[in-house]
C-alpha atoms as a PDB file:
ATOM      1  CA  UNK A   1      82.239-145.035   3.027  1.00  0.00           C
ATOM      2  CA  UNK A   2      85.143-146.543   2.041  1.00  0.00           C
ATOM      3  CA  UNK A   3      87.693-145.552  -1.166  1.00  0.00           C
ATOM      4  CA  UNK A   4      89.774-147.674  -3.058  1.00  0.00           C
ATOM      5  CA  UNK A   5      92.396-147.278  -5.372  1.00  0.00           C
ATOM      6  CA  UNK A   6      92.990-149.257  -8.821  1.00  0.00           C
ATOM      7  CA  UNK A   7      94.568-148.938 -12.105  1.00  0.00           C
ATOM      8  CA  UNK A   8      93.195-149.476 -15.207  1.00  0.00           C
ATOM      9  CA  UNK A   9      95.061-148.570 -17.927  1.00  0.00           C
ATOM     10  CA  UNK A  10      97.769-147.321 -15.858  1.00  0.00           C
ATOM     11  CA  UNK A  11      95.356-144.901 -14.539  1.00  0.00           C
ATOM     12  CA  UNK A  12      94.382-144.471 -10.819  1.00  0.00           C
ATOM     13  CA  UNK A  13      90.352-144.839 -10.426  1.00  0.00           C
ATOM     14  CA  UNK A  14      89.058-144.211  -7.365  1.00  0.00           C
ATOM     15  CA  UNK A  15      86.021-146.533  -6.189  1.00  0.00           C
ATOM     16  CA  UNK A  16      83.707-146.208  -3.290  1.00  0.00           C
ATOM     17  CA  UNK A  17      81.411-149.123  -1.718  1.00  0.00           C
ATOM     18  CA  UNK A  18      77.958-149.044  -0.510  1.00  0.00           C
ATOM     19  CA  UNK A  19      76.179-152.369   0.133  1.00  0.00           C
ATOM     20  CA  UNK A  20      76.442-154.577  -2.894  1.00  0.00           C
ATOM     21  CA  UNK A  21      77.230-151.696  -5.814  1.00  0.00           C
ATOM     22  CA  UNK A  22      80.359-149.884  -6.776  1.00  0.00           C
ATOM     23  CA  UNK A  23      80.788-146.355  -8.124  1.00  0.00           C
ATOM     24  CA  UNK A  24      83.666-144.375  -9.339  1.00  0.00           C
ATOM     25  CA  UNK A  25      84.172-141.264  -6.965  1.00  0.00           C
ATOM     26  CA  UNK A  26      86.500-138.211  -7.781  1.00  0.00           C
ATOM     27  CA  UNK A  27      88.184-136.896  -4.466  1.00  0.00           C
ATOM     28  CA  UNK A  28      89.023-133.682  -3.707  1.00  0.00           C
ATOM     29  CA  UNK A  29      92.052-134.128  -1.789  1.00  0.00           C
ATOM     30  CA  UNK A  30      95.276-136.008  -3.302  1.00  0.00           C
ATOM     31  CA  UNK A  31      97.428-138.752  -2.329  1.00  0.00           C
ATOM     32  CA  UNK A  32      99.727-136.012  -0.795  1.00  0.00           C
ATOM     33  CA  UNK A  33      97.182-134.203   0.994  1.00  0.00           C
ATOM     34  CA  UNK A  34      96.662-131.086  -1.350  1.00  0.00           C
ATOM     35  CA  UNK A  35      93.089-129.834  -2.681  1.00  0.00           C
ATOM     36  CA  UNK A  36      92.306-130.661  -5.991  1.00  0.00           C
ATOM     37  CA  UNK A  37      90.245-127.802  -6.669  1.00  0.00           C
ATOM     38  CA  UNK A  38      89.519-128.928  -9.935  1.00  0.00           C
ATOM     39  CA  UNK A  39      87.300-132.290  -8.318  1.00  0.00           C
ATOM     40  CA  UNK A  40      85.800-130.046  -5.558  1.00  0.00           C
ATOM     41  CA  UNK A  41      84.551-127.196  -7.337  1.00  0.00           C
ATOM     42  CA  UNK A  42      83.288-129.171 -10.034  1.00  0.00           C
ATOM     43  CA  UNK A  43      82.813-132.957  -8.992  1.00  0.00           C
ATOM     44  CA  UNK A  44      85.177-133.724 -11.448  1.00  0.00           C
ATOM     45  CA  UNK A  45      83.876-132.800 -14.982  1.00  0.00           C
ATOM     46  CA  UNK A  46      84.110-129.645 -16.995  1.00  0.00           C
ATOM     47  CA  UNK A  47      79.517-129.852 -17.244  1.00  0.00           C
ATOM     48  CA  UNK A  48      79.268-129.674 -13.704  1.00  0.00           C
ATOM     49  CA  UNK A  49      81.242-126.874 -13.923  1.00  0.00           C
ATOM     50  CA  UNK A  50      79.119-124.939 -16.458  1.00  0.00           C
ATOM     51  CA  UNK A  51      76.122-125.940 -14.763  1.00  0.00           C
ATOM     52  CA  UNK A  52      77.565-124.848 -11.302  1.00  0.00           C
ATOM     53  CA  UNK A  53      78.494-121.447 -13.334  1.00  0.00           C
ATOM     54  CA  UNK A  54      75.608-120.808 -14.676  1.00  0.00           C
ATOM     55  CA  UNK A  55      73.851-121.134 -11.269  1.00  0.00           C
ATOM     56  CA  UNK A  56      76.172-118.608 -10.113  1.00  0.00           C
ATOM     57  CA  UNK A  57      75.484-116.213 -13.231  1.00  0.00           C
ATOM     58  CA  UNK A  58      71.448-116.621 -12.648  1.00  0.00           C
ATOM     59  CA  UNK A  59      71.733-115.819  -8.961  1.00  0.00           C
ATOM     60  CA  UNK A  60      73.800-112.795  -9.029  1.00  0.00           C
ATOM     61  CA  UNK A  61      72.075-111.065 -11.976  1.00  0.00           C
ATOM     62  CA  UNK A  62      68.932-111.931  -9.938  1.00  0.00           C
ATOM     63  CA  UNK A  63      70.642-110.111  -6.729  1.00  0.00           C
ATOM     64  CA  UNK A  64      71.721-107.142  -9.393  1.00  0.00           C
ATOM     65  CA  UNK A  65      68.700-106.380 -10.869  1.00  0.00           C
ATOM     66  CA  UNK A  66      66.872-106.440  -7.853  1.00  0.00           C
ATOM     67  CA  UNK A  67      69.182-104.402  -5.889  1.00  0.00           C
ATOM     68  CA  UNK A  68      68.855-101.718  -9.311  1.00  0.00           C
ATOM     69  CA  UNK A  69      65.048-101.853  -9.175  1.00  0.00           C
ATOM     70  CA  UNK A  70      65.547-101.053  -5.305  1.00  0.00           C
ATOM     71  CA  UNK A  71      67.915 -97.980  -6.007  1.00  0.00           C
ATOM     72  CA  UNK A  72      65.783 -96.288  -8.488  1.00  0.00           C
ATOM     73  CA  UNK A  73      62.530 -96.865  -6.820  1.00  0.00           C
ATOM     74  CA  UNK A  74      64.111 -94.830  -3.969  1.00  0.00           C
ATOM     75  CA  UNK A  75      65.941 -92.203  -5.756  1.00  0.00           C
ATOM     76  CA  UNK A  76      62.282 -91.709  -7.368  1.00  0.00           C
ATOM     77  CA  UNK A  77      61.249 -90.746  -4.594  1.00  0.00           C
ATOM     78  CA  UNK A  78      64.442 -88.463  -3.440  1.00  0.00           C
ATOM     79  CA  UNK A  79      64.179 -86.067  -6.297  1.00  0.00           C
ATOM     80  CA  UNK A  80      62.413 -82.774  -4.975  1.00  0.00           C
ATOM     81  CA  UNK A  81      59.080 -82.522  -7.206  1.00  0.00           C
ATOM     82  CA  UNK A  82      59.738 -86.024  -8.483  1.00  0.00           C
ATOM     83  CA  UNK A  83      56.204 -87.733  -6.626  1.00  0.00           C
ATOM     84  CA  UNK A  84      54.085 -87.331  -9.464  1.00  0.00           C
ATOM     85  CA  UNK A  85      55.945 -88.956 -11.851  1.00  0.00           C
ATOM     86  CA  UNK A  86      56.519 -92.191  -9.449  1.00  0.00           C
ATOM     87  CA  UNK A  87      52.811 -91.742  -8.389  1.00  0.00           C
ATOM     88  CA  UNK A  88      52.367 -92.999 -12.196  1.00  0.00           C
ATOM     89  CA  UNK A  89      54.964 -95.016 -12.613  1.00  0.00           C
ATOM     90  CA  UNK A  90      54.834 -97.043  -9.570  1.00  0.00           C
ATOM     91  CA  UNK A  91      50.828 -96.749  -8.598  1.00  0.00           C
ATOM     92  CA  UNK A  92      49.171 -94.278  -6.077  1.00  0.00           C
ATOM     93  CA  UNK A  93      49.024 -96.633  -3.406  1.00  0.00           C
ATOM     94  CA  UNK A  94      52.803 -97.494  -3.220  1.00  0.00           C
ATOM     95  CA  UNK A  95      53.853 -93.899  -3.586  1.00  0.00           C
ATOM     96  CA  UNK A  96      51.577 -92.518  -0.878  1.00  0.00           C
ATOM     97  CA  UNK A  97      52.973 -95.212   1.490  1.00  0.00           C
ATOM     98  CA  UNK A  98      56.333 -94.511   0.632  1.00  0.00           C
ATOM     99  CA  UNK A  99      56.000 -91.113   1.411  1.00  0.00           C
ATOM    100  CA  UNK A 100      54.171 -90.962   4.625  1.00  0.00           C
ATOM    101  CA  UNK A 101      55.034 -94.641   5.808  1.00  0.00           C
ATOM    102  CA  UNK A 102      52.103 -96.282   5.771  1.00  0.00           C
ATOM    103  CA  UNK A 103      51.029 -99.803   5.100  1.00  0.00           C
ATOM    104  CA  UNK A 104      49.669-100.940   1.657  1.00  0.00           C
ATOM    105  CA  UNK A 105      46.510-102.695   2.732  1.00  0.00           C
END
């Protein structure tokens, strides 16, 4: 893939070839050889960067609130005189396994 250089409007566009069709590409390096972070992190417009944030914000509230469900399901379990409770909370059959390591079946 090939990228040219033009000016329209006294603007530099940048235009990539495949087979018979044109399209405008946004590089991520400049004419000097610098990162333009703005064109990598985003492709080049400010809605790819709220969509790429927003990816960002689902997956790590996802990793938080599983790794939160995680910690108290095991401090449950850490309290002295705690097992009944989690027995009810979490279901006899997970708590006994817990406990004595054995498989759910």
């Amino acid at each position: 893939m090939e990228i040219h250089k033009i000016q329209i409007d006294s603007k530099d566009v940048f235009i990539s070839q495949k087979k018979d069709n044109f399209k405008v590409v946004k590089p991520w390096k400049n004419e000097d050889g610098s990162i333009n972070w703005f064109n990598l992190l985003t492709g080049g417009s400010w809605w790819n960067l709220i969509i790429v944030a927003f990816i960002v914000l689902v997956v790590l509230g996802t990793l938080n609130e599983y790794s939160q469900n995680i910690k108290m399901f095991l401090d449950c379990f850490n309290i002295p005189g705690q097992l009944e409770i989690c027995k009810e909370a979490f279901g006899p059959k997970l708590a006994r396994s817990i406990v004595t390591n054995w498989t759910i079946p």
